[in-house]
Protein backbone atom coordinates (compact mmCIF):
# COMPACT_ATOMS: atom_id res chain seq x y z
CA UNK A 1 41.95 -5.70 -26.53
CA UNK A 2 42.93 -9.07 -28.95
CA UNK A 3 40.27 -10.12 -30.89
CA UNK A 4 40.14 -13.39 -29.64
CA UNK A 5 38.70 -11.76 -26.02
CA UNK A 6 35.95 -9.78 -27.88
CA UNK A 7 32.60 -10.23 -26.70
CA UNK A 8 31.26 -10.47 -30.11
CA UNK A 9 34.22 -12.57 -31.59
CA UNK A 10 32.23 -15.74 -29.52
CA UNK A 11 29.32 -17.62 -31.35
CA UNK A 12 25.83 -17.51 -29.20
CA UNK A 13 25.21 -20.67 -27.28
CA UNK A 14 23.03 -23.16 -29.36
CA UNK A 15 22.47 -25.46 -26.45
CA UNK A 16 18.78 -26.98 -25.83
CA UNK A 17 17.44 -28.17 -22.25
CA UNK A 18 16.68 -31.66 -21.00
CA UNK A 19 13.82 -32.62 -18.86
CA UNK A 20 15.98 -32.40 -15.98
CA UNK A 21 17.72 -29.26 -16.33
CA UNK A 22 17.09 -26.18 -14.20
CA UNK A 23 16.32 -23.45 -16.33
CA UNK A 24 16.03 -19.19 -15.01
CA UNK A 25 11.95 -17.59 -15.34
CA UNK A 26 12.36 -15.17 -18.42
CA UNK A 27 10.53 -11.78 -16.75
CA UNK A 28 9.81 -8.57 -18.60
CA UNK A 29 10.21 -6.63 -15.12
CA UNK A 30 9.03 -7.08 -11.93
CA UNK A 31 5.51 -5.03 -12.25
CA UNK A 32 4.51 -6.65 -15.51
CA UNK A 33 5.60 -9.87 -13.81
CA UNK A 34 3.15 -9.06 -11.29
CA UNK A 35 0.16 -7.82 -13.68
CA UNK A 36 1.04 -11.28 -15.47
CA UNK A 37 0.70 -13.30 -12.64
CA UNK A 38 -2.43 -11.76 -11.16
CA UNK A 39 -4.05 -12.83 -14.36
CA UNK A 40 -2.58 -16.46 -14.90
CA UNK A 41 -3.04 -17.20 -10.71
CA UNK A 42 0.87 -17.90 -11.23
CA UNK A 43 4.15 -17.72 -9.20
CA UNK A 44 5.84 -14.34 -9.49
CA UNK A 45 9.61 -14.25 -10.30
CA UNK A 46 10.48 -13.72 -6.88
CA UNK A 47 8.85 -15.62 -4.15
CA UNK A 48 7.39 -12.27 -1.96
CA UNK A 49 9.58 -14.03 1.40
CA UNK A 50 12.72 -13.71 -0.89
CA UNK A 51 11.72 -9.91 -1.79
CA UNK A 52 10.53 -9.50 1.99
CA UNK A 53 13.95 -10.46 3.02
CA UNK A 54 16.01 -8.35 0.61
CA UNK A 55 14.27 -5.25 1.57
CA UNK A 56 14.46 -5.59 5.00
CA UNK A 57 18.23 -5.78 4.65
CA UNK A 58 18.26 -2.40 2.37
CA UNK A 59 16.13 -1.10 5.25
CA UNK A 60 18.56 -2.56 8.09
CA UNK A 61 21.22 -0.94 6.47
CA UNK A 62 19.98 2.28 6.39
CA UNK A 63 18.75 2.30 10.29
CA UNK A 64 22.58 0.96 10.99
CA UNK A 65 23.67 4.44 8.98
CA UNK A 66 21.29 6.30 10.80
CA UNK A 67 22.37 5.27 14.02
CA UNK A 68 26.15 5.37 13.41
CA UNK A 69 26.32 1.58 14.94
CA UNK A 70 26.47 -1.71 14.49
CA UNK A 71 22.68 -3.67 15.23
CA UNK A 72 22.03 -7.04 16.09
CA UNK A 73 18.84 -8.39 13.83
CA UNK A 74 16.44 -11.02 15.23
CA UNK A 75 14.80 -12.25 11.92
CA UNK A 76 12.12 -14.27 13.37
CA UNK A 77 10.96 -11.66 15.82
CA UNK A 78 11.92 -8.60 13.64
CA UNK A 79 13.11 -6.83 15.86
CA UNK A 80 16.47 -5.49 16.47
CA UNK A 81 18.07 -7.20 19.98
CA UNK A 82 17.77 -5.13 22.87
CA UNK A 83 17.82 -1.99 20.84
CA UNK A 84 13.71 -0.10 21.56
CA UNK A 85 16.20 2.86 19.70
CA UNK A 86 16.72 1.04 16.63
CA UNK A 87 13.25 -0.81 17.19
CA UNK A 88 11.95 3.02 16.69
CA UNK A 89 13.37 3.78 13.13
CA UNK A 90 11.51 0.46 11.93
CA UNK A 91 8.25 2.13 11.01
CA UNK A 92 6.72 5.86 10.98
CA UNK A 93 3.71 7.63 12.56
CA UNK A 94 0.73 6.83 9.23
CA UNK A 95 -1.35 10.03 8.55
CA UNK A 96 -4.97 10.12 9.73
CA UNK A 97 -7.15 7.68 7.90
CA UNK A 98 -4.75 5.02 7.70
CA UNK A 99 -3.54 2.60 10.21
CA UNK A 100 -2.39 -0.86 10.42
């Protein structure tokens, strides 16, 4: 590799924000996040709609696997479309105490 492609052969950015700028939440990792923001009353990192929606399409995926098949999603109803098969892989039988 030439040294002028290095990674380290670049100086670090010295750049400051203005008041209008859009800057990224430093975390140190999702659970502290959420310890942190118990105590402050604060946002967390990740709004819990946005983390909602990202596991539901980990666990879409996996039912789609399952099944050998494509699925059609219905987001608002949550609920795969005229599919009571697929519909069945979206939750589990709880053990006796629990229920929702």
């Amino acid at each position: 590799m030439p040294a002028s492609t290095s990674a380290t052969s670049s100086p670090a950015p010295t750049s400051t924000f203005g008041p209008n700028d859009i800057a990224l939440y430093r975390s140190r990792g999702h659970a502290q996040n959420l310890i942190d923001c118990i105590k402050s009353r604060g946002d967390t990192v990740c709004p819990i709609e946005t983390a909602h929606r990202s596991n539901s399409i980990c666990q879409l995926s996996d039912i789609a696997i399952r099944l050998k098949r494509k699925l059609r999603w219905d987001p608002e109803k949550e609920a795969f479309i005229d599919d009571p098969e697929a519909d069945g892989l979206l939750s589990r039988a709880m053990r006796e105490p629990w229920r929702l």
